[in-house]
Protein backbone atom coordinates (compact mmCIF):
# COMPACT_ATOMS: atom_id res chain seq x y z
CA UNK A 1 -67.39 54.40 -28.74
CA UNK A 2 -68.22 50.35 -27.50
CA UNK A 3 -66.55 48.30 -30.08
CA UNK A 4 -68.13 44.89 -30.35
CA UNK A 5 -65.81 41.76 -29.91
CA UNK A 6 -65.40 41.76 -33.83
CA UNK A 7 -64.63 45.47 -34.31
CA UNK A 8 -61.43 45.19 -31.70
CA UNK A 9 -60.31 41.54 -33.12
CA UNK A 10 -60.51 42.49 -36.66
CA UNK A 11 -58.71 46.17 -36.96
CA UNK A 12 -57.63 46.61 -33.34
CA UNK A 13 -55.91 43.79 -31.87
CA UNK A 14 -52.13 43.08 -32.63
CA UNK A 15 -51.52 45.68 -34.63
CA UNK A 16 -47.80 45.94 -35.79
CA UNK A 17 -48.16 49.10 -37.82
CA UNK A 18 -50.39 52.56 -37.19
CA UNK A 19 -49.81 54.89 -39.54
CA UNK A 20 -51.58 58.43 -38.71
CA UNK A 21 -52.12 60.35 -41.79
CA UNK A 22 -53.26 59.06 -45.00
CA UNK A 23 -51.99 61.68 -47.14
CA UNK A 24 -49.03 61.30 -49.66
CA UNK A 25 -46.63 60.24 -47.10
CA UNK A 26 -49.09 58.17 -44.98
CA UNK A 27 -50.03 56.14 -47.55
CA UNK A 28 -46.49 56.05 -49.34
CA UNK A 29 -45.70 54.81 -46.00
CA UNK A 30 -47.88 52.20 -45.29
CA UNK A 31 -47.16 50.48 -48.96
CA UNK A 32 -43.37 50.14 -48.35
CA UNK A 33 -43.65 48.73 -44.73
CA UNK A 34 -46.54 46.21 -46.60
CA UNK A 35 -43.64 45.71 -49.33
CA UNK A 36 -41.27 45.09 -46.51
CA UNK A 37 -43.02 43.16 -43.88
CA UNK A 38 -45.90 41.35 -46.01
CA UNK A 39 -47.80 39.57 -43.35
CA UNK A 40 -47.76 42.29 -40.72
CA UNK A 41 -51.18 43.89 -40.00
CA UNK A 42 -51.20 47.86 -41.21
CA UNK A 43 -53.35 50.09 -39.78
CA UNK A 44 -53.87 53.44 -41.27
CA UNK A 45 -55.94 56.44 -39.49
CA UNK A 46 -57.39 59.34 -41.02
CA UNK A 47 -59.02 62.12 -38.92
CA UNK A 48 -61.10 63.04 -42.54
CA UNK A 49 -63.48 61.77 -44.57
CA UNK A 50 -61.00 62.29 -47.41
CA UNK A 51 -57.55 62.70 -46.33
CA UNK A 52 -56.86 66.24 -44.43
CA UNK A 53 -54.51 68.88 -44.90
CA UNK A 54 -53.25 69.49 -48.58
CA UNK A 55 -52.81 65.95 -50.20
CA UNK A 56 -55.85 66.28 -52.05
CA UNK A 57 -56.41 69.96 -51.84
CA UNK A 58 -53.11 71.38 -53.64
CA UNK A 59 -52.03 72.63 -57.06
CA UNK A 60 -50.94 69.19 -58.99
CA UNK A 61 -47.68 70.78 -59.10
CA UNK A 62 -44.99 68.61 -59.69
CA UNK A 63 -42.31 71.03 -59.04
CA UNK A 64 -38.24 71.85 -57.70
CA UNK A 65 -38.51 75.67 -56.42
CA UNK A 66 -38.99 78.09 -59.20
CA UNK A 67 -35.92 80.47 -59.56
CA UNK A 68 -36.23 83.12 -57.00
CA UNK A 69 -37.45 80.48 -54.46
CA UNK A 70 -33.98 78.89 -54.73
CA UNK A 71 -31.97 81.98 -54.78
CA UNK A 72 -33.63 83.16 -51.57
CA UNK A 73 -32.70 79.71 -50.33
CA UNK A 74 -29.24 80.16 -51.06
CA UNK A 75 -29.54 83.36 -48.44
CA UNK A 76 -30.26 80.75 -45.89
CA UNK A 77 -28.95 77.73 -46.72
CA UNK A 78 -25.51 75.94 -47.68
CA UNK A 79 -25.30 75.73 -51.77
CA UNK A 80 -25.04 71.62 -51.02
CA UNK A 81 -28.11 71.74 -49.05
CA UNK A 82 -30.28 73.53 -51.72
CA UNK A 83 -29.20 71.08 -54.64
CA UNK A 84 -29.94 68.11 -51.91
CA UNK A 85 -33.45 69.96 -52.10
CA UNK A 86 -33.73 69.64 -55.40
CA UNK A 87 -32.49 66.07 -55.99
CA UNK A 88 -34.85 64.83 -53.14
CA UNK A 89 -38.18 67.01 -54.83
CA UNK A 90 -36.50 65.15 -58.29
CA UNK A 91 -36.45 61.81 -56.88
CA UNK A 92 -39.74 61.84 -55.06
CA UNK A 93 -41.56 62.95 -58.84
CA UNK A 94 -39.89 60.40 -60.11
CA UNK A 95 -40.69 57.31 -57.16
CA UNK A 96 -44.37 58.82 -57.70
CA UNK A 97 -44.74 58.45 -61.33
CA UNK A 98 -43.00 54.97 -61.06
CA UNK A 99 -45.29 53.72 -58.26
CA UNK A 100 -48.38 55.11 -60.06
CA UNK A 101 -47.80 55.56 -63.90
CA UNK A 102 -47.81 58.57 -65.82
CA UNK A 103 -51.67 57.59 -67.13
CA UNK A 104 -52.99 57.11 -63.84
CA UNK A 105 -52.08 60.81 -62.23
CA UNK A 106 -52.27 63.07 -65.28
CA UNK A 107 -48.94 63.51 -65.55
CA UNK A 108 -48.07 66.06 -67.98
CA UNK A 109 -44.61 67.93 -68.60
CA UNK A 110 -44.83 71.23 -69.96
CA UNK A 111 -42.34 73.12 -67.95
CA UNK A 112 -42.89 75.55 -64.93
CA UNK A 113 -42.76 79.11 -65.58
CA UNK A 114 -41.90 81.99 -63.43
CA UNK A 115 -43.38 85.32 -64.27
CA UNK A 116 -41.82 88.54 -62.57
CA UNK A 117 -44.07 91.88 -62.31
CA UNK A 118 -43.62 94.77 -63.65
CA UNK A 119 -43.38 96.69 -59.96
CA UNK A 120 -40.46 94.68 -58.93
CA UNK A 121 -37.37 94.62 -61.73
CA UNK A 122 -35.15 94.64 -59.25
CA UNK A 123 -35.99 90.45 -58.38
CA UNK A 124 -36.08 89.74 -62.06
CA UNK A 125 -32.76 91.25 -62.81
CA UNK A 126 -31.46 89.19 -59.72
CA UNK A 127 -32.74 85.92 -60.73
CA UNK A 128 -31.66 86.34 -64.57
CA UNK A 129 -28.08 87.43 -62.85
CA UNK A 130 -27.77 84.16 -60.78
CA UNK A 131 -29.32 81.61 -63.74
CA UNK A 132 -26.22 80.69 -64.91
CA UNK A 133 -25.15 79.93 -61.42
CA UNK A 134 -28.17 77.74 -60.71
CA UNK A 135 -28.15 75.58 -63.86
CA UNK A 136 -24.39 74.63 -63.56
CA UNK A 137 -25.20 74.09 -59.80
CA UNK A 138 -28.42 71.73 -60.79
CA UNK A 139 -27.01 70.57 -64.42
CA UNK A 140 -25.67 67.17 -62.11
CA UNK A 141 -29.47 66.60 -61.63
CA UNK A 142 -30.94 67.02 -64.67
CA UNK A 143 -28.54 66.41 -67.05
CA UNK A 144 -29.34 69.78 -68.50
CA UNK A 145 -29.57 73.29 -67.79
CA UNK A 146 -33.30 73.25 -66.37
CA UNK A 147 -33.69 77.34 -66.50
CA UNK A 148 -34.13 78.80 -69.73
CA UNK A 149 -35.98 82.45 -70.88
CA UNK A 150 -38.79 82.02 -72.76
CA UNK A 151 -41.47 84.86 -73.63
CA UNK A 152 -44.80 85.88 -72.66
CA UNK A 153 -46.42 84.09 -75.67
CA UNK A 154 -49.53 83.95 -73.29
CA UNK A 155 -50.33 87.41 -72.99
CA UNK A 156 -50.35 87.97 -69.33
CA UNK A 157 -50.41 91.09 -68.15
CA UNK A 158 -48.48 93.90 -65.87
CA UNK A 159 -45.17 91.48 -65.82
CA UNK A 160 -41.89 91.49 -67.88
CA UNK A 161 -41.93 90.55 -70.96
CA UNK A 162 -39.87 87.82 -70.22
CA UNK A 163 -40.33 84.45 -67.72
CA UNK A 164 -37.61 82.05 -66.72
CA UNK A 165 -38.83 78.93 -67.26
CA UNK A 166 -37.53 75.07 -65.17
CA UNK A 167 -37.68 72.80 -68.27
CA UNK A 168 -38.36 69.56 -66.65
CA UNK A 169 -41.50 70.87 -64.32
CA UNK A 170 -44.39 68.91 -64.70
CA UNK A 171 -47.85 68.96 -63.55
CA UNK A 172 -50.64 66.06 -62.28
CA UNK A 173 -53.92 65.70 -61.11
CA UNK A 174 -54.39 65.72 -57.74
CA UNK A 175 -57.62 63.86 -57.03
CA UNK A 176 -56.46 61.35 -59.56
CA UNK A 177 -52.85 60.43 -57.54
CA UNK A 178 -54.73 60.11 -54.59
CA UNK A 179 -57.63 57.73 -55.56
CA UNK A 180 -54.51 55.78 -57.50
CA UNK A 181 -52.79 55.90 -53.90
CA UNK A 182 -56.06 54.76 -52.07
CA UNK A 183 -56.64 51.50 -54.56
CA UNK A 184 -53.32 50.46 -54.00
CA UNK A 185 -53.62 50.19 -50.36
CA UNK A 186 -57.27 48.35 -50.86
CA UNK A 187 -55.51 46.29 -52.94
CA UNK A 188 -52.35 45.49 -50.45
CA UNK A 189 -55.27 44.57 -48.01
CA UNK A 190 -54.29 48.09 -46.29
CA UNK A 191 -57.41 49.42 -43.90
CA UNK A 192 -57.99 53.02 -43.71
CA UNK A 193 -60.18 54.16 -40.87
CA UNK A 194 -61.45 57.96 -41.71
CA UNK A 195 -63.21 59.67 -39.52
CA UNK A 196 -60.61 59.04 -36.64
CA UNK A 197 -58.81 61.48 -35.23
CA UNK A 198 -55.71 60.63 -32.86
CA UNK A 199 -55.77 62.47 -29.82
CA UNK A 200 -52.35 60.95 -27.68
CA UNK A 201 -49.72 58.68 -28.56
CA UNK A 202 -47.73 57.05 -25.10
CA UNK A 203 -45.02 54.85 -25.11
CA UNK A 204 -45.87 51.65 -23.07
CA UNK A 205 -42.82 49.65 -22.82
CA UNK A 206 -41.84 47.93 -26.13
CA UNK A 207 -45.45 49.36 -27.79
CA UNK A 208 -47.34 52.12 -27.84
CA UNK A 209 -50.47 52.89 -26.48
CA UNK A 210 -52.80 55.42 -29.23
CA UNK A 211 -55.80 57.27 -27.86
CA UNK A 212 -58.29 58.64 -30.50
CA UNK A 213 -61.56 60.32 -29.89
CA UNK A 214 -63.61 56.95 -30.45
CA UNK A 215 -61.53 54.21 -28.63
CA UNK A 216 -57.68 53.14 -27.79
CA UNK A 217 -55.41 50.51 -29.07
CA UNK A 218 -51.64 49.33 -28.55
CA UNK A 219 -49.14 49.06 -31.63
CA UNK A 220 -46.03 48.31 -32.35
CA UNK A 221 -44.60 51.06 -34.13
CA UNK A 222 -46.18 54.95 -34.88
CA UNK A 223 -45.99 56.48 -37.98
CA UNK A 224 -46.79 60.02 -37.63
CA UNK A 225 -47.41 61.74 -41.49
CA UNK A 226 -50.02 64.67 -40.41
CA UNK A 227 -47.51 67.12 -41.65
CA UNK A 228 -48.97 70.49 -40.70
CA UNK A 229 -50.96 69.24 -37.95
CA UNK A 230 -48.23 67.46 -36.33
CA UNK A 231 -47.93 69.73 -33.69
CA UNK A 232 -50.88 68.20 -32.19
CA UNK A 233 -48.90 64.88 -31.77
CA UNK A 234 -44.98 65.70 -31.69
CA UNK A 235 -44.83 68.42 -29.01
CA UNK A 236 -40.76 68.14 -29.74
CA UNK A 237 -40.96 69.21 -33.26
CA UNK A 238 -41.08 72.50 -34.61
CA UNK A 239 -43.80 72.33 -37.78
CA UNK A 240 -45.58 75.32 -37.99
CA UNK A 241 -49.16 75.39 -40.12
CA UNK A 242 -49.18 77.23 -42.97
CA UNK A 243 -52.59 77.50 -44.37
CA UNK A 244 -52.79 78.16 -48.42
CA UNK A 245 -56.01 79.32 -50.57
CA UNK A 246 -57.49 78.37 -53.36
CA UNK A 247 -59.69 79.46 -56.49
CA UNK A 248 -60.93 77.73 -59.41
CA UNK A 249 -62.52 79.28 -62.32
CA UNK A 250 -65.59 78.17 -64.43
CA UNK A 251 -64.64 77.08 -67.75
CA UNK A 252 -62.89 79.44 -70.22
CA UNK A 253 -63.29 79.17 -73.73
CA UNK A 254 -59.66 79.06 -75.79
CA UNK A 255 -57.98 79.36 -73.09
CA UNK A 256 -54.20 78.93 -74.41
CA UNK A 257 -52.25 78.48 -71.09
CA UNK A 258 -50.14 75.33 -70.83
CA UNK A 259 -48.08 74.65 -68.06
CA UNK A 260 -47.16 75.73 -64.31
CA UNK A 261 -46.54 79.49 -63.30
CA UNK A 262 -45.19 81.12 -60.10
CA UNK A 263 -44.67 84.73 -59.25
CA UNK A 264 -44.08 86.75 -56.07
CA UNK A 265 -41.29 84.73 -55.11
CA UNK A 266 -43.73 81.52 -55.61
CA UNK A 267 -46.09 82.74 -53.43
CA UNK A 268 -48.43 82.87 -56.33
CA UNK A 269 -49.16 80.05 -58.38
CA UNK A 270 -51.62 79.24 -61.40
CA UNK A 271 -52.16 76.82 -64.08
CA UNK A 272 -54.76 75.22 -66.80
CA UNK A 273 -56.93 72.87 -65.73
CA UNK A 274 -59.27 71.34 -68.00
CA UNK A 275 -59.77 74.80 -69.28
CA UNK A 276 -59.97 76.30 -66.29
CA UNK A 277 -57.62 78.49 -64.39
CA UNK A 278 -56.51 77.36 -60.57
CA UNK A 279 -55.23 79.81 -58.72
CA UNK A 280 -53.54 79.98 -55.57
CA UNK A 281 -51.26 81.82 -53.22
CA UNK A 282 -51.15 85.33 -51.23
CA UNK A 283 -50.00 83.52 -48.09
CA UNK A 284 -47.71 86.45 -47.71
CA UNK A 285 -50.23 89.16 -47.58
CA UNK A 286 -50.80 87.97 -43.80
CA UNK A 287 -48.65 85.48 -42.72
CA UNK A 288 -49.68 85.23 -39.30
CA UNK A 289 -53.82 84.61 -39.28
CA UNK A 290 -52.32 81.88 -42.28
CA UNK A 291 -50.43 80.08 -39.60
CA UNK A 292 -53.54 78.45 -38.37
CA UNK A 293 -55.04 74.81 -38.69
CA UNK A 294 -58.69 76.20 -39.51
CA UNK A 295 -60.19 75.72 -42.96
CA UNK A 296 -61.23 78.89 -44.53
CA UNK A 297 -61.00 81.89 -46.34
CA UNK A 298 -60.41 85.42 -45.85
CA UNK A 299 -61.54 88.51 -48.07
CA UNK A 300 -58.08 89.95 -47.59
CA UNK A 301 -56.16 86.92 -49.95
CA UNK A 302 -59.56 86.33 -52.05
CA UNK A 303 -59.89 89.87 -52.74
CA UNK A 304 -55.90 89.53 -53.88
CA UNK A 305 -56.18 86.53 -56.21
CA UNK A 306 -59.52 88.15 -57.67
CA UNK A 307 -57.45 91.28 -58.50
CA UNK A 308 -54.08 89.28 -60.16
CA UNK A 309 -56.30 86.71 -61.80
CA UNK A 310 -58.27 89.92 -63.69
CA UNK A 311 -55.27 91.78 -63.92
CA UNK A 312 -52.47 89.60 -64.75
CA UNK A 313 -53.22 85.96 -65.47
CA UNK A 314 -56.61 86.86 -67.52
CA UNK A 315 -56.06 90.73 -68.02
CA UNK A 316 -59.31 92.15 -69.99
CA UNK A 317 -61.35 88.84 -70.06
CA UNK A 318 -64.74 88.07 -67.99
CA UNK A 319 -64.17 85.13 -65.29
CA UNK A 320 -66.29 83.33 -62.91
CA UNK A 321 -65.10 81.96 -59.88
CA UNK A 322 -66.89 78.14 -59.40
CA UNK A 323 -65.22 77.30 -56.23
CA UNK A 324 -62.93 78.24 -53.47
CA UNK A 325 -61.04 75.85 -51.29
CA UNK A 326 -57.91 75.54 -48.66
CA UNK A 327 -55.03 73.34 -47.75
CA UNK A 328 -53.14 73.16 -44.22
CA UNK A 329 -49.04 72.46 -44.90
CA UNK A 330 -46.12 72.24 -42.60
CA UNK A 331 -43.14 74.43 -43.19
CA UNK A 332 -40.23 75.63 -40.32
CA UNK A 333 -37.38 77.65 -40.89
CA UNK A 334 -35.76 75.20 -42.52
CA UNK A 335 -37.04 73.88 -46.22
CA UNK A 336 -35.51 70.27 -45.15
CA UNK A 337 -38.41 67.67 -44.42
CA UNK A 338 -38.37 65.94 -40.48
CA UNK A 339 -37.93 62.34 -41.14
CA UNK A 340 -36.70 60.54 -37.35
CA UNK A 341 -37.60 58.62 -34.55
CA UNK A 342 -39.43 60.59 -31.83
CA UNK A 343 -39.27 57.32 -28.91
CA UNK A 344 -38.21 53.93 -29.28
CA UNK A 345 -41.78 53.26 -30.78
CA UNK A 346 -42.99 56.62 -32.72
CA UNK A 347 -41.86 57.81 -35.99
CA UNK A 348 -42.61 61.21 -38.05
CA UNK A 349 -42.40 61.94 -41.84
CA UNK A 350 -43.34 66.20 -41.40
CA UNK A 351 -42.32 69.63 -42.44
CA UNK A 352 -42.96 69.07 -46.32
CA UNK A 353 -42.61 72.88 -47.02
CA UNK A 354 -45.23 73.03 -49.65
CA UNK A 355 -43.24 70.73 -51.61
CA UNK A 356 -45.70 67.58 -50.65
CA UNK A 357 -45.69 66.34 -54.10
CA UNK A 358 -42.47 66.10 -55.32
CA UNK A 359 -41.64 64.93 -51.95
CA UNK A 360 -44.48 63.05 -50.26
CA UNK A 361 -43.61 59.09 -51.56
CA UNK A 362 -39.94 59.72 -51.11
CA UNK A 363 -40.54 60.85 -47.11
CA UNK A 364 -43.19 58.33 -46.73
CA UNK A 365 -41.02 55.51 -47.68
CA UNK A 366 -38.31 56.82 -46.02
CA UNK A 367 -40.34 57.08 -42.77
CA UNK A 368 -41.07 53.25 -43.53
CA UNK A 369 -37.95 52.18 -43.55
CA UNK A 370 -37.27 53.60 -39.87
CA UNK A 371 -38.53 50.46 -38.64
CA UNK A 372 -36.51 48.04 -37.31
């Protein structure tokens, strides 16, 4: 790509600031270092012509780890770690709706339900053994137990007849956050390039030097917030992709359903919106071909969502599928997000775990405030 004189000069030249990514953390990012260092010149680079990778393409859940997500956490992690979890996913809800307003995402809290299947009594039995456990060990948080039983007043099918619900889950709309996110930059004077995509990022002395597949620039600083694509960028860190589908119904009259709703250990998820149901999940049917930065379906998962939504969310009712979509996330072996300095120069803000937003504004101010 020639730039002209003006192009370089105007978004180019003396740039303080590069944040890759303008996603939840990207864009959470480039606000606080505005709110920190008002007259330096942002930069903000988006390989999309919305933002890539799941920012706008997830659930709108605003969520903590239903139950048998954080008791198979507490196989693999410290007790203190898990509730650190939690209080960061709590405290990034809560820095969200601040920032933004309840109004201007769709925030709605109606509680987050897990459902357990019929086949598998042994995980329910665990789970409704260790609630006790889990609400003293999160009471500190919420000032309240958050897990309570509740029953199947929606009628779904081929589970118990019981689900244990998190109290203060909420919900949000997606598309709504992010244009909400997007005007606030406009209005902090904040460009966003899309259709960019960063190829290389060198150090080059007290700067560094970013390559992209149109032209190259120097900046001060690097803020890297691509999540599951970081791999492309931070050869150091270990973020795996971790692609999830998606289904959305056509509209269904009545339809009763209020609130969030895991099962499978969260690997399914569901909820109402605007009387549709949004389904998503069956990343565990073939973990493997999901680790994968490509877009896409496969008949194997949409064949498995079909089946659930007919069987168990919507058991006996007609439903037409009006769209299918998919997000890329990050996740490692650790549920932790990777907020450090990768050179004297680059920064990341990765490995959101499917969590991106409950925890997207806290990393992406945290990333921020790296800078020195």
């Amino acid at each position: 790509m020639e730039l002209s004189y003006w192009e370089y000069k105007t978004w180019l030249s003396q740039v303080d600031f590069t944040v890759i990514g303008s996603g939840l953390v990207g864009l959470n990012c480039a606000l606080r270092l505005k709110e920190k260092y008002p007259q330096s010149k942002i930069l903000v680079l988006e390989r999309g012509s919305l933002p890539q990778g799941a920012s706008t393409k997830n659930a709108g859940f605003a969520c903590f780890g239903s139950i048998s997500e954080l008791v198979s956490d507490l196989n693999s992690h410290a007790e203190e770690e898990v509730v650190q979890l939690v209080q960061k996913r709590n405290s990034g809800i809560q820095l969200l709706c601040k920032l933004l307003g309840d109004k201007a995402i769709g925030f709605e809290q109606h509680g987050g339900h897990e459902l357990f299947l019929k086949k598998n009594p042994e995980l329910f039995e665990n789970c409704l053994n260790r609630m006790d456990d889990l609400n003293e060990l999160l009471r500190p948080i919420f000032g309240d137990a958050p897990f309570v039983k509740t029953k199947n007043v929606f009628g779904f099918g081929k589970i118990q007849e019981q689900y244990i619900t998190h109290q203060f889950e909420g919900q949000l709309d997606t598309g709504k956050m992010m244009q909400a996110l997007l005007q606030k930059c406009y209005d902090a004077h904040i460009p966003i390039l899309n259709g960019i995509e960063v190829k290389e990022i060198q150090e080059a002395g007290d700067k560094a030097h970013v390559a992209t597949d149109g032209f190259e620039f120097n900046s001060k600083k690097v803020f890297v917030a691509t999540n599951g694509f970081a791999s492309k960028l931070l050869k150091s860190e270990v973020v795996k992709p971790a692609r999830a589908q998606v289904l959305v119904t056509q509209p269904i009259k009545n339809l009763r359903i209020k609130g969030t709703f895991h099962f499978d250990e969260g690997y399914y998820y569901f909820r109402n919106i605007n009387n549709r149901i949004l389904f998503g999940g069956g990343r565990n049917l073939d973990i493997k071909s999901e680790e994968t930065m490509e877009f896409g379906e496969t008949e194997i998962i949409q064949n498995s969502l079909e089946k659930l939504l007919s069987e168990v969310i919507l058991p006996h009712q007609k439903i037409q599928i009006d769209r299918r979509w998919s997000g890329i996330m990050g996740v490692g072996s650790q549920k932790s997000p990777i907020v450090k300095p990768i050179s004297n120069s680059v920064y990341c803000g990765v490995r959101l775990g499917g969590m991106g937003v409950a925890l997207g504004s806290l990393v992406g101010q945290e990333l921020a405030d790296l800078a020195q």
